[in-house]
Protein backbone atom coordinates (compact mmCIF):
# COMPACT_ATOMS: atom_id res chain seq x y z
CA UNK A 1 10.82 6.53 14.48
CA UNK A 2 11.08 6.41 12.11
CA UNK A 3 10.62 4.36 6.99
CA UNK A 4 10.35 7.01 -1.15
CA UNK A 5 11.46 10.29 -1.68
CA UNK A 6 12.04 11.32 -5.57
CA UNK A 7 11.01 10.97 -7.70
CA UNK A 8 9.41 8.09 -5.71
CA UNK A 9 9.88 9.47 -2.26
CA UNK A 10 11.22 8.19 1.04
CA UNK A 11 8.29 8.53 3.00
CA UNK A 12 8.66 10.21 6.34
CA UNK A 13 6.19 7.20 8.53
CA UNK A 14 9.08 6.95 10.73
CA UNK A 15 9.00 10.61 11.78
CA UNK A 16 5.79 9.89 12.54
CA UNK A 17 6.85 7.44 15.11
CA UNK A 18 9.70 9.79 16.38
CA UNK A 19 7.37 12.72 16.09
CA UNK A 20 5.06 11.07 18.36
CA UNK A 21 7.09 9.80 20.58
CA UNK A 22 9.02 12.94 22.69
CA UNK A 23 10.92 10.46 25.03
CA UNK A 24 13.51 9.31 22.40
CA UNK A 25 16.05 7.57 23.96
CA UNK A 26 18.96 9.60 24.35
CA UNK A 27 21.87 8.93 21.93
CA UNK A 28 24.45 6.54 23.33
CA UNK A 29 28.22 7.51 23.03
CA UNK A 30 29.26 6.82 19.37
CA UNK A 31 32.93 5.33 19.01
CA UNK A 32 33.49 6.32 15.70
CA UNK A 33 31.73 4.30 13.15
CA UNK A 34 31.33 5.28 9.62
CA UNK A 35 27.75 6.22 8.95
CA UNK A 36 26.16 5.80 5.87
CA UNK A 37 23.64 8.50 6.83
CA UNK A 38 23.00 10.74 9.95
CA UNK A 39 19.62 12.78 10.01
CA UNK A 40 19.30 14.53 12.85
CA UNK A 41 16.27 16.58 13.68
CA UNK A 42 15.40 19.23 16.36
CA UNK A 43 11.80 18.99 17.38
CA UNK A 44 9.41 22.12 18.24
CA UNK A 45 6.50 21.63 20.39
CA UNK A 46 4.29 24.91 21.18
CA UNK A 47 6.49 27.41 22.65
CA UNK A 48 9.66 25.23 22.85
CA UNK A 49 11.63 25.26 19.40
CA UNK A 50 14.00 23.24 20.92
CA UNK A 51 11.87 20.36 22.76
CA UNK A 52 13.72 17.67 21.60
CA UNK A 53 16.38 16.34 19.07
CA UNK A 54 15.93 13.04 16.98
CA UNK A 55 18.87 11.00 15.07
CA UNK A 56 18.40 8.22 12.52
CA UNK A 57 21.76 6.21 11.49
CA UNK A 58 22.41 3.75 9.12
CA UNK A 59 25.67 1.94 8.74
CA UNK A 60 26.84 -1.32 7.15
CA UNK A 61 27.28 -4.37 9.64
CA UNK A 62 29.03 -6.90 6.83
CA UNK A 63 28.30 -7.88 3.39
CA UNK A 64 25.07 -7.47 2.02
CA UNK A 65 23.65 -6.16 5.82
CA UNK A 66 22.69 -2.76 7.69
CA UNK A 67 21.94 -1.49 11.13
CA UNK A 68 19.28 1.27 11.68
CA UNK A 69 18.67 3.45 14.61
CA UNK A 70 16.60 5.91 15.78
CA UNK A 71 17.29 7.56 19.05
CA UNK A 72 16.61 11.20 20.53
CA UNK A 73 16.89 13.45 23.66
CA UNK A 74 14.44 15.38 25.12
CA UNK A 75 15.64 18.95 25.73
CA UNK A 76 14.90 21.51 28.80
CA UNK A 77 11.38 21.09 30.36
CA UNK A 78 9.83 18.60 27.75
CA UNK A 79 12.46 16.39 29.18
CA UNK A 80 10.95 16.93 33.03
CA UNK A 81 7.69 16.59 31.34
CA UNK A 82 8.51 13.12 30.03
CA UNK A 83 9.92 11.78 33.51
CA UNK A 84 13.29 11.68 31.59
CA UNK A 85 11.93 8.31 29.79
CA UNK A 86 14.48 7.40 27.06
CA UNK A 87 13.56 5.04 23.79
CA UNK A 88 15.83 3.34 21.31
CA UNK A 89 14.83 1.63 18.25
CA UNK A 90 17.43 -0.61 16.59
CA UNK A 91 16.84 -2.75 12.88
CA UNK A 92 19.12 -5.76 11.87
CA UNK A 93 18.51 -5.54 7.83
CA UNK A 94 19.75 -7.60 5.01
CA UNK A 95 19.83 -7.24 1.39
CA UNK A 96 17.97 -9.90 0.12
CA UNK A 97 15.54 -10.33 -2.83
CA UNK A 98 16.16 -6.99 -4.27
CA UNK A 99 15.04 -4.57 -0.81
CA UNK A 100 16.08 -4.84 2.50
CA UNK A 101 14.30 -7.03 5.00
CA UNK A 102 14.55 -6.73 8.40
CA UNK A 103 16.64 -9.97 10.71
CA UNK A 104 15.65 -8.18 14.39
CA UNK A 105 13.89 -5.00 15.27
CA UNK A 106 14.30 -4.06 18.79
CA UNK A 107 12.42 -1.00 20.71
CA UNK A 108 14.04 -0.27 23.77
CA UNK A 109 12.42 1.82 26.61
CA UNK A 110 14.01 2.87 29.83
CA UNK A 111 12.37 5.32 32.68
CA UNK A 112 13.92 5.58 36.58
CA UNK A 113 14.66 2.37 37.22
CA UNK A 114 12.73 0.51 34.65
CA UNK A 115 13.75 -0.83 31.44
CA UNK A 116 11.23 -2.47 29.05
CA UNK A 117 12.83 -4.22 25.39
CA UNK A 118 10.67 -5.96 22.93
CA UNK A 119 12.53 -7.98 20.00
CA UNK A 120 10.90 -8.57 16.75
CA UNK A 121 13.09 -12.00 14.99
CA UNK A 122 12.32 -12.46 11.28
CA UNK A 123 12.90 -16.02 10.69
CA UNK A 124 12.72 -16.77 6.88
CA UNK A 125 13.21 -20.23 6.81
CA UNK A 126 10.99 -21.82 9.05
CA UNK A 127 8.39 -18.82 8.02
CA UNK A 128 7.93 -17.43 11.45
CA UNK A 129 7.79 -14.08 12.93
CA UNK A 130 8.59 -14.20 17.05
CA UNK A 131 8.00 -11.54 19.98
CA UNK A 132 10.56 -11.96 22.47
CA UNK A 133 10.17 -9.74 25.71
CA UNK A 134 12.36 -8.90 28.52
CA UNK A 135 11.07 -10.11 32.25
CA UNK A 136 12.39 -8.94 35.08
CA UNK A 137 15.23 -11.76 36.60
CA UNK A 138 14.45 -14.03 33.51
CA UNK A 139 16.07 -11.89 30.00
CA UNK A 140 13.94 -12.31 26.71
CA UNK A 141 11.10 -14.86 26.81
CA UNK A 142 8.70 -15.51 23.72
CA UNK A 143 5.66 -13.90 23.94
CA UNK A 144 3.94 -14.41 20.42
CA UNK A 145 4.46 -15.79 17.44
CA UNK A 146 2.93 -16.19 14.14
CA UNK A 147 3.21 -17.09 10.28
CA UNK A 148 5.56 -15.41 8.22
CA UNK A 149 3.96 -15.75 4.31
CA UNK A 150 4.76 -12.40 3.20
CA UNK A 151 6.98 -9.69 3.94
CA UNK A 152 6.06 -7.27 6.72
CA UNK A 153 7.92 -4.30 8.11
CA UNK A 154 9.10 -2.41 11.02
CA UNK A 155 9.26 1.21 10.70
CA UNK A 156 12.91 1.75 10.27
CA UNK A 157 13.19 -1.04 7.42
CA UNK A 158 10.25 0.40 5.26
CA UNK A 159 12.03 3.85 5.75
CA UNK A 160 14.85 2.96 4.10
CA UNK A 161 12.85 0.70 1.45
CA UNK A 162 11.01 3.55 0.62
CA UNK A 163 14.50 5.79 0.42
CA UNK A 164 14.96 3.45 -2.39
CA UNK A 165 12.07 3.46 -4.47
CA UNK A 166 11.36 -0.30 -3.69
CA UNK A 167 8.13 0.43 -1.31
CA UNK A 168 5.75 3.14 -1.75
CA UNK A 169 4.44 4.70 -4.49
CA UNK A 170 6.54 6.60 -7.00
CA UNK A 171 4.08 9.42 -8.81
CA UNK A 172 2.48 12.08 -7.63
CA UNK A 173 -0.79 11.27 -6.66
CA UNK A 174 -0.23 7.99 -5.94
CA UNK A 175 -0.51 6.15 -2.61
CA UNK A 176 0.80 3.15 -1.68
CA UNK A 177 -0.27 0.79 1.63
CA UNK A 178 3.08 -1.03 3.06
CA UNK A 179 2.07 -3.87 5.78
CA UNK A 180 3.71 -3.48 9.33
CA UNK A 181 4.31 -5.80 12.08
CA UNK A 182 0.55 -7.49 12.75
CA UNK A 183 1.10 -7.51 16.84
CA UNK A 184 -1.11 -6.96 18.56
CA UNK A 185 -3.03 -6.45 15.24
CA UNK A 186 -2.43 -6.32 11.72
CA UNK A 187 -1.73 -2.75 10.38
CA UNK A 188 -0.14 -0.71 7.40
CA UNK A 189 0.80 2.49 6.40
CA UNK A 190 -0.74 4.35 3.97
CA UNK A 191 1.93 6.87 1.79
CA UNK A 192 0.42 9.21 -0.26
CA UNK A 193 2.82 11.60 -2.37
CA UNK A 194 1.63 15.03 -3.37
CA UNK A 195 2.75 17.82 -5.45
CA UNK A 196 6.87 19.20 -5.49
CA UNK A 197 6.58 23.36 -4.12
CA UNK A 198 9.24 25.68 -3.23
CA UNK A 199 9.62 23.79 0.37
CA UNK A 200 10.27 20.28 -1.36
CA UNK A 201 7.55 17.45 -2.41
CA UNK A 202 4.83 16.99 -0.29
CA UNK A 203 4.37 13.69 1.18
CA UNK A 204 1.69 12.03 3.91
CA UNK A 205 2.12 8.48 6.11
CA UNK A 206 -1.63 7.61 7.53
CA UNK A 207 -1.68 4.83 9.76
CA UNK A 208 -4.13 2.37 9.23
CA UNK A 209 -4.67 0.75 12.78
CA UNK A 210 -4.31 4.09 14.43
CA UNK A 211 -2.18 4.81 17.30
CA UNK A 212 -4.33 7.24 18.54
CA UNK A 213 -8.36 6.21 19.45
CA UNK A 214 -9.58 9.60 18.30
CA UNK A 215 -7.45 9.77 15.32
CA UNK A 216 -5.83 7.51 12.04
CA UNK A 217 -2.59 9.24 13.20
CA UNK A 218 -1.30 11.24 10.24
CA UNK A 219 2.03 12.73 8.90
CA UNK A 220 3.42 15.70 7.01
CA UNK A 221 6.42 16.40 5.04
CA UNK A 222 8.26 18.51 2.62
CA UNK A 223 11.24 16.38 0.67
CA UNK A 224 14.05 17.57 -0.86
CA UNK A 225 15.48 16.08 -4.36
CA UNK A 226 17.40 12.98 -2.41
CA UNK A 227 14.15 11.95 -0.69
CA UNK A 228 14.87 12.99 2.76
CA UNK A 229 12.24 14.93 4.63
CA UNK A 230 13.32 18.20 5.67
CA UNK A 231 10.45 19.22 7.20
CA UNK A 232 7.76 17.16 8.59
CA UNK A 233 5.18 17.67 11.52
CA UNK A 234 1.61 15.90 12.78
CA UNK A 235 -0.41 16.62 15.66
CA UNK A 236 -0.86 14.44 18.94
CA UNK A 237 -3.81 15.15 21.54
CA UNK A 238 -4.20 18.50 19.77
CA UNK A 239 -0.76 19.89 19.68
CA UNK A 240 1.57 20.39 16.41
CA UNK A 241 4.62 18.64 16.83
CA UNK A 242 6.99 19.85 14.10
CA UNK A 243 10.73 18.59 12.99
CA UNK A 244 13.23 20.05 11.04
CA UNK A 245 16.71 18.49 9.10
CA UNK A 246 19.52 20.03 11.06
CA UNK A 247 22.37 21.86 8.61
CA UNK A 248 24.89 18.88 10.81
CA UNK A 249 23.04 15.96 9.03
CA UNK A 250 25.01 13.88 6.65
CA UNK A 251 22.90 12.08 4.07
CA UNK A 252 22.99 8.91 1.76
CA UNK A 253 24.23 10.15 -1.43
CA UNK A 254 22.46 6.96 -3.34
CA UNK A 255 22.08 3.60 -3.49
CA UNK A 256 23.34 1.42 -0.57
CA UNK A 257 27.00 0.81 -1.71
């Protein structure tokens, strides 16, 4: 994507998405911001160890507020394979009731000539959650809306929920069910946390509503002691997609300062 790590695991459901997803957008030029973290993953995918490259940011935006984002490139052929389509995925956050809770999640998709954006808006006072969609020679127009009782969560936001220990579940064993944006559907993800080995703490994101029709759409990872997955890897139409932290990566130390 992307969301719990140790002992209560950031749970890798947003590698899922990323992991699923080979078209990542391509990075845009970075002026020079100050991230708060920078994973960045290379992506194998059968014979190419190098198929594609993921990065998930997080920086602070103002007091009490983030910005999330999730972008990748598609390397060599997988990139010719994918009609050089290019995805972004962007989260407004704020800190608000003890855990971050996500103001606008955008996912951005652009291939030749066409460019498709969908924009979740969170709108906690008047207890409504609104779809806006981009039209061709009209900008965003509301597409769907519904009620907003309690808290749901886009993929980067319950990443970084679950980096905290405030989502998921926090012993081994345990699994925890964390409710997603209900469009078209409801759905959740279901984050199961198994047993620490050499590799790191085994962790597994099943989506409830799958994404797939012949499968729930299911997760892997290996964590490390600060909850980031360095390894993680799930299979899509029958082939192992696999993603491992690059040495370049810069990650959150702790708590969000």
């Amino acid at each position: 994507m992307r969301y719990r790590f140790w002992p209560g695991g950031a749970l890798p459901f947003l590698i899922l998405l990323l992991l699923s997803r080979l078209w990542l957008a391509v990075p845009p030029a970075l002026a020079a911001p100050a991230f708060l973290e920078d994973l960045q993953y290379r992506l194998a995918v059968l014979a190419w160890q190098d198929a594609a490259r993921v990065r998930l940011t997080l920086q602070r935006s103002g007091p009490g507020r983030f910005v999330a984002e999730a972008v990748g490139e598609p390397q060599g052929f997988i990139k010719v394979l994918t009609g050089e389509r290019r995805e972004r995925l962007e989260t407004e956050m704020v800190w608000r009731d003890h855990r971050l809770l996500p103001l606008v999640y955008r996912e951005e998709s652009q291939r030749g000539g066409k460019r498709h954006l969908k924009e979740y808006r969170f709108d906690y006072p008047r207890g409504r959650l609104e779809m806006w969609q981009r039209q061709e020679g009209q900008g965003l127009v509301k597409k769907w809306e519904t009620e907003l009782v309690e808290p749901v969560y886009d993929p980067l936001t319950a990443f970084y929920n679950c980096r905290l220990e405030i989502l998921g579940p926090t012993r081994e064993g345990e699994t925890g069910v964390i409710p997603g944006i209900p469009y078209p559907r409801p759905e959740a993800m279901e984050v199961r946390l198994g047993a620490k080995t050499r590799e790191g703490r085994q962790a597994m994101v099943s989506l409830v509503n799958p994404v797939f029709q012949d499968a729930r759409g299911q997760v892997f990872a290996y964590l490390d002691d600060r909850r980031v997955p360095r390894q993680a890897w799930t299979t899509v139409f029958g082939i192992t997609i696999r993603g491992a932290l690059l040495p370049e990566s810069v990650i959150l130390p702790g708590g969000l300062p």
